[in-house]
PDB file of N, CA and C in Angstrom:
ATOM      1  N   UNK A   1      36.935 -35.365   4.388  1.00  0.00           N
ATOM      2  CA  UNK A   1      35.697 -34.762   3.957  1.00  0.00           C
ATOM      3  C   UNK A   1      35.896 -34.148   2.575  1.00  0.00           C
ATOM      4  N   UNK A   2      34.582 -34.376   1.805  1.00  0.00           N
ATOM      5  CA  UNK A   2      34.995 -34.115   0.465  1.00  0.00           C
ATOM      6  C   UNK A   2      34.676 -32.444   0.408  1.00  0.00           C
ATOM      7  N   UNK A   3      35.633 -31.689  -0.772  1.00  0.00           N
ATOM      8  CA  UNK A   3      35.828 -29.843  -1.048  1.00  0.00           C
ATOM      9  C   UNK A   3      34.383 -29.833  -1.275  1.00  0.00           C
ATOM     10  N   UNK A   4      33.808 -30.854  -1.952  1.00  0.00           N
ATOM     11  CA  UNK A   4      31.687 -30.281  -2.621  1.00  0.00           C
ATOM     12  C   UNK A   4      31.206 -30.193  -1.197  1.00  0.00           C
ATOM     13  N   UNK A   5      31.429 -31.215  -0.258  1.00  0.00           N
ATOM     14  CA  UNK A   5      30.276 -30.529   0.721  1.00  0.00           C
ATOM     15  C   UNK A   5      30.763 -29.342   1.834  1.00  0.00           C
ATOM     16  N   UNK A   6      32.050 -29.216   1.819  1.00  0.00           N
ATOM     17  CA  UNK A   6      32.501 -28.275   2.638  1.00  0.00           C
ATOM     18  C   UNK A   6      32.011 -26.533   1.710  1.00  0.00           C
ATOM     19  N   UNK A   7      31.691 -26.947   0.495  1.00  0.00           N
ATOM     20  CA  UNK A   7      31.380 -25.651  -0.086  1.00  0.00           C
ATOM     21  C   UNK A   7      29.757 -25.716   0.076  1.00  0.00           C
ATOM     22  N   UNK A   8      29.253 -26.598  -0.125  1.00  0.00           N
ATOM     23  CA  UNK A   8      27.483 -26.647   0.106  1.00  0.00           C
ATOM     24  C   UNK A   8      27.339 -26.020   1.793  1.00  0.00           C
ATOM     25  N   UNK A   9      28.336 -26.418   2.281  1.00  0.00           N
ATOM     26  CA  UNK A   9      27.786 -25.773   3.962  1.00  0.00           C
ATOM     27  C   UNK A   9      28.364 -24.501   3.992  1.00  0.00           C
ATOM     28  N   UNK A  10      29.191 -24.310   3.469  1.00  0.00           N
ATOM     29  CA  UNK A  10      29.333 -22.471   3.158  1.00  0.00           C
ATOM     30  C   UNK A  10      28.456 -21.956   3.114  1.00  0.00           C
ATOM     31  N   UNK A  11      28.282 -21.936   1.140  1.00  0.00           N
ATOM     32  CA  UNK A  11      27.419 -21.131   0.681  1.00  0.00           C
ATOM     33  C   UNK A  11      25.783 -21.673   1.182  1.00  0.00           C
ATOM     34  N   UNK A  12      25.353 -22.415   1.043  1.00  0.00           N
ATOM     35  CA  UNK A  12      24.136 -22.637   1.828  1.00  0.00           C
ATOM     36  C   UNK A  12      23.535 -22.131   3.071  1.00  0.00           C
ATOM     37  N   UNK A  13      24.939 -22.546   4.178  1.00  0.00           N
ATOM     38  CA  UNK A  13      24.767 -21.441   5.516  1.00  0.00           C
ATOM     39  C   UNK A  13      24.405 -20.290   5.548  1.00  0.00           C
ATOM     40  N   UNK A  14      25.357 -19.414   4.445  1.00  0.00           N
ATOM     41  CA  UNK A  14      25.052 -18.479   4.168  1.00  0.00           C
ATOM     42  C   UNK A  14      24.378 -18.078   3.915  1.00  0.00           C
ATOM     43  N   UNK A  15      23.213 -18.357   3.225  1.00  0.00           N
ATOM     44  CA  UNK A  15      22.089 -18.218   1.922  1.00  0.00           C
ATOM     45  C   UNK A  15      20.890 -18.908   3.105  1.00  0.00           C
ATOM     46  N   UNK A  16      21.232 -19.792   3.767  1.00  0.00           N
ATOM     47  CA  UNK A  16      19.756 -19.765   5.072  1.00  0.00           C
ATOM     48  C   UNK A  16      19.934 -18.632   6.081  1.00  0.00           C
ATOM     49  N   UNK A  17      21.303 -18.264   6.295  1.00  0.00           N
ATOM     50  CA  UNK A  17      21.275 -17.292   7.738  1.00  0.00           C
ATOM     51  C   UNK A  17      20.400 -15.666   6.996  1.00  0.00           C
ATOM     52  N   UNK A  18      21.154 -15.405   5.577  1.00  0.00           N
ATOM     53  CA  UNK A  18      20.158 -14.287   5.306  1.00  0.00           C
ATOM     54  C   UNK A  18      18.657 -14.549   5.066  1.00  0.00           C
ATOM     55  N   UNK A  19      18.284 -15.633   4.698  1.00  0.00           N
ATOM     56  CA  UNK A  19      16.790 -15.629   4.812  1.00  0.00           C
ATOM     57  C   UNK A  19      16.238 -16.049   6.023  1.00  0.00           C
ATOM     58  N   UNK A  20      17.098 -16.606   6.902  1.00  0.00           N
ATOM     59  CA  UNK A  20      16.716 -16.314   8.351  1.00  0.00           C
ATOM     60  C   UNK A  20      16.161 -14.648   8.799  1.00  0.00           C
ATOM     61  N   UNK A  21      17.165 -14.137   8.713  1.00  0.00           N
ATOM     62  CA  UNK A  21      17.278 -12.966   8.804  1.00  0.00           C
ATOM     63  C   UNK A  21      16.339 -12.101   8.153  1.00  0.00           C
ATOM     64  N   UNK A  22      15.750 -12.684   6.790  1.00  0.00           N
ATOM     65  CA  UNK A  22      14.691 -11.906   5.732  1.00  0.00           C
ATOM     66  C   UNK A  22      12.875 -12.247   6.751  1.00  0.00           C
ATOM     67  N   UNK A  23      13.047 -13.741   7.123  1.00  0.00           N
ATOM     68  CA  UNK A  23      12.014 -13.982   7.701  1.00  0.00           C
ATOM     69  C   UNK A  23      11.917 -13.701   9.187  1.00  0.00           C
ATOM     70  N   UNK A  24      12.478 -12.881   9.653  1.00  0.00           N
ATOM     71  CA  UNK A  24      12.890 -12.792  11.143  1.00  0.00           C
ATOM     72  C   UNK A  24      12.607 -13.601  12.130  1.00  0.00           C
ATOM     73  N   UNK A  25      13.545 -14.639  11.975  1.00  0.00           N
ATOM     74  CA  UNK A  25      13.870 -15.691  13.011  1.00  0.00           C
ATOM     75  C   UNK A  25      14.630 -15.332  13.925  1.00  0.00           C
ATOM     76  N   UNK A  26      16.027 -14.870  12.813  1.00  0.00           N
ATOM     77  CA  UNK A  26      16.982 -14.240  13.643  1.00  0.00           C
ATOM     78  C   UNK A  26      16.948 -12.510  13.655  1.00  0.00           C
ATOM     79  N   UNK A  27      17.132 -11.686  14.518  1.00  0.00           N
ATOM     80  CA  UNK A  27      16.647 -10.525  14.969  1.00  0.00           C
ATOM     81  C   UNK A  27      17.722 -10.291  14.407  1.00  0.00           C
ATOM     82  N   UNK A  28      16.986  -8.587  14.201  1.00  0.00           N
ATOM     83  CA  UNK A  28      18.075  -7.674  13.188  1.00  0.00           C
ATOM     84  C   UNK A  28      17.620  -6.408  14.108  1.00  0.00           C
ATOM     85  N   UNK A  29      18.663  -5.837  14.496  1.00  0.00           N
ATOM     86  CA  UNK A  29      17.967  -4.366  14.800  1.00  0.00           C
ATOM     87  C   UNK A  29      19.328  -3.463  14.121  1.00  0.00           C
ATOM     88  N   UNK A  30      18.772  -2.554  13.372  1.00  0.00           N
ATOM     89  CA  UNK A  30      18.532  -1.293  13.168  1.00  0.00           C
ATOM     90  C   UNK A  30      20.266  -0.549  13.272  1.00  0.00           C
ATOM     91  N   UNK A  31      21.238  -0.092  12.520  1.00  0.00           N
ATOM     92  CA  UNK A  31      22.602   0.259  13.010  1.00  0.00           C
ATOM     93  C   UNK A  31      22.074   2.127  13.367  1.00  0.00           C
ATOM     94  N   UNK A  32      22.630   2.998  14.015  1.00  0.00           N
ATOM     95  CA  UNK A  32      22.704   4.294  14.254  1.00  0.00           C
ATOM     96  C   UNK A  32      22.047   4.984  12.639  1.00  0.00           C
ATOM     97  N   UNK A  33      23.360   5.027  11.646  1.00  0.00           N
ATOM     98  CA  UNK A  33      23.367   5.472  10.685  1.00  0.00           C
ATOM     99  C   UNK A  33      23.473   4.764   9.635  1.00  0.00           C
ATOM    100  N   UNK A  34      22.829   4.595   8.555  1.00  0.00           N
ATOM    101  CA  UNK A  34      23.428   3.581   7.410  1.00  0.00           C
ATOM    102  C   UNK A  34      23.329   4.636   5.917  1.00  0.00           C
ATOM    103  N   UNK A  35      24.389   4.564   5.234  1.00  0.00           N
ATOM    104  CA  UNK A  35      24.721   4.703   3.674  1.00  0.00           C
ATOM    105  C   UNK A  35      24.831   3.575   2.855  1.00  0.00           C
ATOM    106  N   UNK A  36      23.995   3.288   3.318  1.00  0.00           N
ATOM    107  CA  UNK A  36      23.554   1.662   2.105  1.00  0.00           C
ATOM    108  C   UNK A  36      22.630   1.510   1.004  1.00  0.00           C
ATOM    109  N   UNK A  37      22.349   0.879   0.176  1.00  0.00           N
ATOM    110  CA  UNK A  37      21.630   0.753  -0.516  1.00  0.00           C
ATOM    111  C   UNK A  37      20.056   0.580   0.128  1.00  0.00           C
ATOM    112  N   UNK A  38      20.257  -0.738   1.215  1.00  0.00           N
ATOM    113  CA  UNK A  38      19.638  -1.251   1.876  1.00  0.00           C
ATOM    114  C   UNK A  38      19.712  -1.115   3.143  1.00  0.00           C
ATOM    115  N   UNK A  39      18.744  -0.462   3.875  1.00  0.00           N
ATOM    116  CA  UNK A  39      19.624  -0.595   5.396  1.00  0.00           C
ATOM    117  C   UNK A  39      18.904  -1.165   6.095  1.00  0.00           C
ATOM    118  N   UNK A  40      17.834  -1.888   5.768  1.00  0.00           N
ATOM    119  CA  UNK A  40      17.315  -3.045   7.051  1.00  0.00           C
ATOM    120  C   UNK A  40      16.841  -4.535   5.659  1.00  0.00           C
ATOM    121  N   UNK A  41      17.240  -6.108   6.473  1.00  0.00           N
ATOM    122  CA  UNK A  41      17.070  -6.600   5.187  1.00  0.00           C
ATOM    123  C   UNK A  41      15.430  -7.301   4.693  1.00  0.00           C
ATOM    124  N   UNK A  42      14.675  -6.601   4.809  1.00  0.00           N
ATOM    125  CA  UNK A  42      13.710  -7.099   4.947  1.00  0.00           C
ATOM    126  C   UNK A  42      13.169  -6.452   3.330  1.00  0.00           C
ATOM    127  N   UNK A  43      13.900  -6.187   2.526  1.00  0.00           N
ATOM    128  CA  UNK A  43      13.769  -6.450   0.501  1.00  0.00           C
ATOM    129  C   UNK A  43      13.624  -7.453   0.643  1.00  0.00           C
ATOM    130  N   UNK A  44      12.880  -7.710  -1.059  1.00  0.00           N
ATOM    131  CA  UNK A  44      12.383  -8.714  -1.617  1.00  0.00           C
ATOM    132  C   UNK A  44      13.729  -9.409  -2.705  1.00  0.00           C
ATOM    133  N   UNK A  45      14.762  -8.021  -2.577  1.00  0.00           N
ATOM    134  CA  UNK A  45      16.117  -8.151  -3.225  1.00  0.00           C
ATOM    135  C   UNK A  45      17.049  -9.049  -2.140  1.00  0.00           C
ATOM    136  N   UNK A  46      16.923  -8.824  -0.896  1.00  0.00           N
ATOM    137  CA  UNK A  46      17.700  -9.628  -0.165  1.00  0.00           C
ATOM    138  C   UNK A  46      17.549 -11.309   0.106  1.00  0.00           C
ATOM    139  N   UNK A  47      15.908 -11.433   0.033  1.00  0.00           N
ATOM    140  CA  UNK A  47      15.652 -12.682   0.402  1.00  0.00           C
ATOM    141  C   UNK A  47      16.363 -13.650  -1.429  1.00  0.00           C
ATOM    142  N   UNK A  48      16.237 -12.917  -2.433  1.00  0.00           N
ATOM    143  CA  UNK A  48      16.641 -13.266  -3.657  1.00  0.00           C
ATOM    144  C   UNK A  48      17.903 -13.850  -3.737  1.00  0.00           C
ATOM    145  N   UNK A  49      18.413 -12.696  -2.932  1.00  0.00           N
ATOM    146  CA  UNK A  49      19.976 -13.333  -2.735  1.00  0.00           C
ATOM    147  C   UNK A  49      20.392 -14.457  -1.724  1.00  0.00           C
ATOM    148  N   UNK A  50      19.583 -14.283  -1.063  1.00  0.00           N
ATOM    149  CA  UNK A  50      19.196 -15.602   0.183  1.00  0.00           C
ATOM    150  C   UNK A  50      19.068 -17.140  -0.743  1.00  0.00           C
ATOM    151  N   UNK A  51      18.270 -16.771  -1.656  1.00  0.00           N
ATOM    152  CA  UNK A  51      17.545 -18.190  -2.504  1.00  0.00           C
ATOM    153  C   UNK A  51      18.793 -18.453  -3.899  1.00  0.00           C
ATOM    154  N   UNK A  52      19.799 -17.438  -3.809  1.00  0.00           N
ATOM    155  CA  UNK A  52      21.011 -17.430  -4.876  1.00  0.00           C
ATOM    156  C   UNK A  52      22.530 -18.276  -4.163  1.00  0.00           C
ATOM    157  N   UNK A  53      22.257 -17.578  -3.277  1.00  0.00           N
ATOM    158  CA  UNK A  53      23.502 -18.471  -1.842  1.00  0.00           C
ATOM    159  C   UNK A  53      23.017 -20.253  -1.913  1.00  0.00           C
ATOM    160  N   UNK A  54      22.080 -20.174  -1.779  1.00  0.00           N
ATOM    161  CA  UNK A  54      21.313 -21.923  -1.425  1.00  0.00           C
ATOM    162  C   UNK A  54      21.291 -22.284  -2.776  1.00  0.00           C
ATOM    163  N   UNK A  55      20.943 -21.671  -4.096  1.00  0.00           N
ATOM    164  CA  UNK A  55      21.228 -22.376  -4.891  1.00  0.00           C
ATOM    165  C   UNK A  55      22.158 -22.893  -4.901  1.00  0.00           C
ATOM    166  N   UNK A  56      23.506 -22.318  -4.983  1.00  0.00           N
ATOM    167  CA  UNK A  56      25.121 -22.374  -5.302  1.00  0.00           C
ATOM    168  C   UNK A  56      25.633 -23.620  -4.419  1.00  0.00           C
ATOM    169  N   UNK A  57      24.965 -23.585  -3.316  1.00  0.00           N
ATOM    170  CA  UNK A  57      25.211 -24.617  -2.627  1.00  0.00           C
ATOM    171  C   UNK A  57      24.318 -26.164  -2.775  1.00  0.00           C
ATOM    172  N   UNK A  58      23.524 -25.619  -2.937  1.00  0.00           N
ATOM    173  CA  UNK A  58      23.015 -26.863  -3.859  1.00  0.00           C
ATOM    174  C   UNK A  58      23.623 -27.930  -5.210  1.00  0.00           C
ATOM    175  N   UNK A  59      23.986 -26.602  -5.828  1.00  0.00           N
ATOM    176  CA  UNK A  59      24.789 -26.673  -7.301  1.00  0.00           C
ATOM    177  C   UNK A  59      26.052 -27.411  -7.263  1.00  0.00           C
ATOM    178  N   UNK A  60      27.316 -27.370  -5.643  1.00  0.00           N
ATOM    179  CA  UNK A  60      28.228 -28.477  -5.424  1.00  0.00           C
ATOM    180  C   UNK A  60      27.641 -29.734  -5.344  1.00  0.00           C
ATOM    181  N   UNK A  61      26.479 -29.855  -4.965  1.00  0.00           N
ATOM    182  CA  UNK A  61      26.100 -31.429  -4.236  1.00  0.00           C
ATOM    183  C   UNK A  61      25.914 -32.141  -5.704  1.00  0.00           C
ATOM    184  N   UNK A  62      25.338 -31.212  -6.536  1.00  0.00           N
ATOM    185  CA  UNK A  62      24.506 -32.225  -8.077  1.00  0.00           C
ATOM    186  C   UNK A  62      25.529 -32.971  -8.972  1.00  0.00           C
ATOM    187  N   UNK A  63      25.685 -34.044  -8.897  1.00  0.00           N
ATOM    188  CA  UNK A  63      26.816 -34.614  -9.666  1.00  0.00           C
ATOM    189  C   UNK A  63      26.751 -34.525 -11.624  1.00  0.00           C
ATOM    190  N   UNK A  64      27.787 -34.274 -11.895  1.00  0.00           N
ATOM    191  CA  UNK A  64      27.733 -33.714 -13.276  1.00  0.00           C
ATOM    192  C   UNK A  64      27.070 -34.514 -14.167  1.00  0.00           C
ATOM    193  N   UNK A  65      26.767 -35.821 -14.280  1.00  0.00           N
ATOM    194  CA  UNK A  65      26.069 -36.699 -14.898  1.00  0.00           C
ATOM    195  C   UNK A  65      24.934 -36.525 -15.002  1.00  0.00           C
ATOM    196  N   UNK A  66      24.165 -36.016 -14.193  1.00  0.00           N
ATOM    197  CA  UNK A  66      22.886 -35.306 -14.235  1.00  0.00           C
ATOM    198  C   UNK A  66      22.563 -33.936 -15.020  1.00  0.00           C
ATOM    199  N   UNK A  67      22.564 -33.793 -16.229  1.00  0.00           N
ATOM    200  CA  UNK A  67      23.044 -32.862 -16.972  1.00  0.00           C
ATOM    201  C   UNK A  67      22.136 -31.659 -16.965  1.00  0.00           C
ATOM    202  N   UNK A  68      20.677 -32.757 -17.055  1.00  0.00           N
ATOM    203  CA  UNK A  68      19.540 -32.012 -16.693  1.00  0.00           C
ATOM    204  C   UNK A  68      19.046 -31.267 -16.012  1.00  0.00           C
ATOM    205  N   UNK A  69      19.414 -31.426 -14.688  1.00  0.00           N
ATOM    206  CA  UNK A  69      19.533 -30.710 -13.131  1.00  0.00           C
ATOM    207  C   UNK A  69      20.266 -29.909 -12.759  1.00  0.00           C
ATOM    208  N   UNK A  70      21.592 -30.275 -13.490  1.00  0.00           N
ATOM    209  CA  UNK A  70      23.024 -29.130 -13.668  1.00  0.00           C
ATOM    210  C   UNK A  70      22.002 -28.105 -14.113  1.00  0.00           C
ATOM    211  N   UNK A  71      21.474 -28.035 -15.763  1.00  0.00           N
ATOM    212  CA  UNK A  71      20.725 -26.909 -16.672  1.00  0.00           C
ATOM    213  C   UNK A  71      20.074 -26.204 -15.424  1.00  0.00           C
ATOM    214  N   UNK A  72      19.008 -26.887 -14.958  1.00  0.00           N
ATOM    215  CA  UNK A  72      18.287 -26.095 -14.195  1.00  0.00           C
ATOM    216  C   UNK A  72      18.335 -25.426 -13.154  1.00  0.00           C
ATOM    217  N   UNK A  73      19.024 -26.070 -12.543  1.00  0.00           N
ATOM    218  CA  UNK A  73      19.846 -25.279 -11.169  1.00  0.00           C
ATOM    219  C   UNK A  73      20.700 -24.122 -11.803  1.00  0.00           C
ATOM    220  N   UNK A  74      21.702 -24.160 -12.800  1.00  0.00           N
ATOM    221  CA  UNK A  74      22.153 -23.268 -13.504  1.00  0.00           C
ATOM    222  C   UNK A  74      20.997 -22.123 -13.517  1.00  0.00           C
ATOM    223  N   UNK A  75      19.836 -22.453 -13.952  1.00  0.00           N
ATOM    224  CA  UNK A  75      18.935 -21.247 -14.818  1.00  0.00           C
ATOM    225  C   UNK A  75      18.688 -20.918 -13.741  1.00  0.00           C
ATOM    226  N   UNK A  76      17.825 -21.089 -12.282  1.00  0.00           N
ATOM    227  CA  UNK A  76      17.484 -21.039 -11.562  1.00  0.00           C
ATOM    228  C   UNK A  76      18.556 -19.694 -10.429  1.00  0.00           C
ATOM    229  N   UNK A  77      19.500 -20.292 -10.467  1.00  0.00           N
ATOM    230  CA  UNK A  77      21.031 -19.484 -10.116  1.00  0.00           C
ATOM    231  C   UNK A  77      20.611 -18.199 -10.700  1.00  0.00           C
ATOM    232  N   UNK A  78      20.776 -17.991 -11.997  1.00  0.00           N
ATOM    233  CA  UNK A  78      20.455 -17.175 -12.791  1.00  0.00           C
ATOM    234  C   UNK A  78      19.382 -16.195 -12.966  1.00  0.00           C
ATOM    235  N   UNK A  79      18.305 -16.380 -12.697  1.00  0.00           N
ATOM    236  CA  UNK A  79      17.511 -15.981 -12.623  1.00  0.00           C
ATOM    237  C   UNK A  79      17.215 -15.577 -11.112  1.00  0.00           C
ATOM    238  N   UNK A  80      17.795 -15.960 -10.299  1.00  0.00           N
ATOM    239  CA  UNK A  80      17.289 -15.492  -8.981  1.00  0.00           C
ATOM    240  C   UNK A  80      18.614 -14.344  -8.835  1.00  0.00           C
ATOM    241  N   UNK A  81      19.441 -14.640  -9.528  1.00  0.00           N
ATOM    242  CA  UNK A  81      20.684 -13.628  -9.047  1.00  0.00           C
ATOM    243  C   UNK A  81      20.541 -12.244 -10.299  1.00  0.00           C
ATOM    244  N   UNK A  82      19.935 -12.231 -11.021  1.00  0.00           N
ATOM    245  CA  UNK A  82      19.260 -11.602 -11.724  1.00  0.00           C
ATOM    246  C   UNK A  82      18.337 -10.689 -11.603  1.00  0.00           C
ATOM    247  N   UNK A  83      17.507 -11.259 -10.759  1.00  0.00           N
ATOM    248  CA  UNK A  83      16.551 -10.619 -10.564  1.00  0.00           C
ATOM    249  C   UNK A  83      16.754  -9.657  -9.292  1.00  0.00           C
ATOM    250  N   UNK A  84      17.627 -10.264  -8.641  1.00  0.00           N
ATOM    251  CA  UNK A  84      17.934  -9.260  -7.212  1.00  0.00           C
ATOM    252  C   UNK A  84      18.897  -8.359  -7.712  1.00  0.00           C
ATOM    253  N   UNK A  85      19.766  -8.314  -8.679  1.00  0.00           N
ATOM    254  CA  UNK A  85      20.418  -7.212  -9.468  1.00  0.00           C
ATOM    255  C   UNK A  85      19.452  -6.420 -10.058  1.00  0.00           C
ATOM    256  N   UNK A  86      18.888  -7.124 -10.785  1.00  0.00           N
ATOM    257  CA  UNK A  86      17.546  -5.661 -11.769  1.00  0.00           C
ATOM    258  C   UNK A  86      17.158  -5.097 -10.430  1.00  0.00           C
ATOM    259  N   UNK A  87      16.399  -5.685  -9.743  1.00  0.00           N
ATOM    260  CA  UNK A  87      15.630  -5.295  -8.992  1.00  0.00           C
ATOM    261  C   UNK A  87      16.245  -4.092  -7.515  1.00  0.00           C
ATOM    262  N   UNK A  88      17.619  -4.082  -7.695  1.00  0.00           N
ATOM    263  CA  UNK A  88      18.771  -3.578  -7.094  1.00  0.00           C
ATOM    264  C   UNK A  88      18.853  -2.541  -7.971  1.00  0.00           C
ATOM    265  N   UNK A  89      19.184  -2.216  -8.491  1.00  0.00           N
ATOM    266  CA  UNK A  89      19.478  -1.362 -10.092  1.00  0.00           C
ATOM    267  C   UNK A  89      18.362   0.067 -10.495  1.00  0.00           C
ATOM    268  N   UNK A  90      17.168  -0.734 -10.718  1.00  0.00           N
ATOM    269  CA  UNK A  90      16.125   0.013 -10.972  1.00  0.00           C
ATOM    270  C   UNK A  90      15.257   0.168  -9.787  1.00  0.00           C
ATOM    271  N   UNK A  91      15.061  -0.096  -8.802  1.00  0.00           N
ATOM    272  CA  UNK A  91      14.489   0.043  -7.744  1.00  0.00           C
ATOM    273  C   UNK A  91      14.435   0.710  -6.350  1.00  0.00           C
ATOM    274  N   UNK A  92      16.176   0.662  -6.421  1.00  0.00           N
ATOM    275  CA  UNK A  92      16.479   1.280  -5.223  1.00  0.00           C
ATOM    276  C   UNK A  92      16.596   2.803  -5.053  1.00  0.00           C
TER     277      UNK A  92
END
């Protein structure tokens, strides 16, 4: 099995189970106490990072010859991981 798709099912997994989790498919309840930034994930910062995980995993599958798609997925990366930082930063 090739290292690109064993990393697309990583980070991808990853990046659907938290927006699972953002759209409550999968149940989240509530810990005792939390010192978090965030303590339940239902931000608009978490699902961001949800759509930043799935990029990345997307981003192994695109073969480099496609230079065009590389760019955009790049910006896309970028901008979604971006925005859940600002929005982390100044918001919370």
């Amino acid at each position: 099995m090739n290292n690109r798709f064993v990393l697309f099912a990583i980070t991808s997994g990853i990046g659907g189970i938290i927006m699972l989790i953002y759209f409550g498919v999968i149940p989240w309840s509530p810990s005792r106490h939390c010192n978090a930034v965030f303590c339940d994930p239902y931000h608009w910062q978490i699902l961001s990072l949800g759509i930043t995980f799935c990029l990345v995993g997307c981003a192994f599958l695109i073969p480099p010859r496609m230079e065009t798609l590389v760019r955009l997925c790049t910006l896309a990366i970028l901008c979604s991981f971006g925005a859940a930082m600002i929005g982390t930063i100044f918001f919370a």
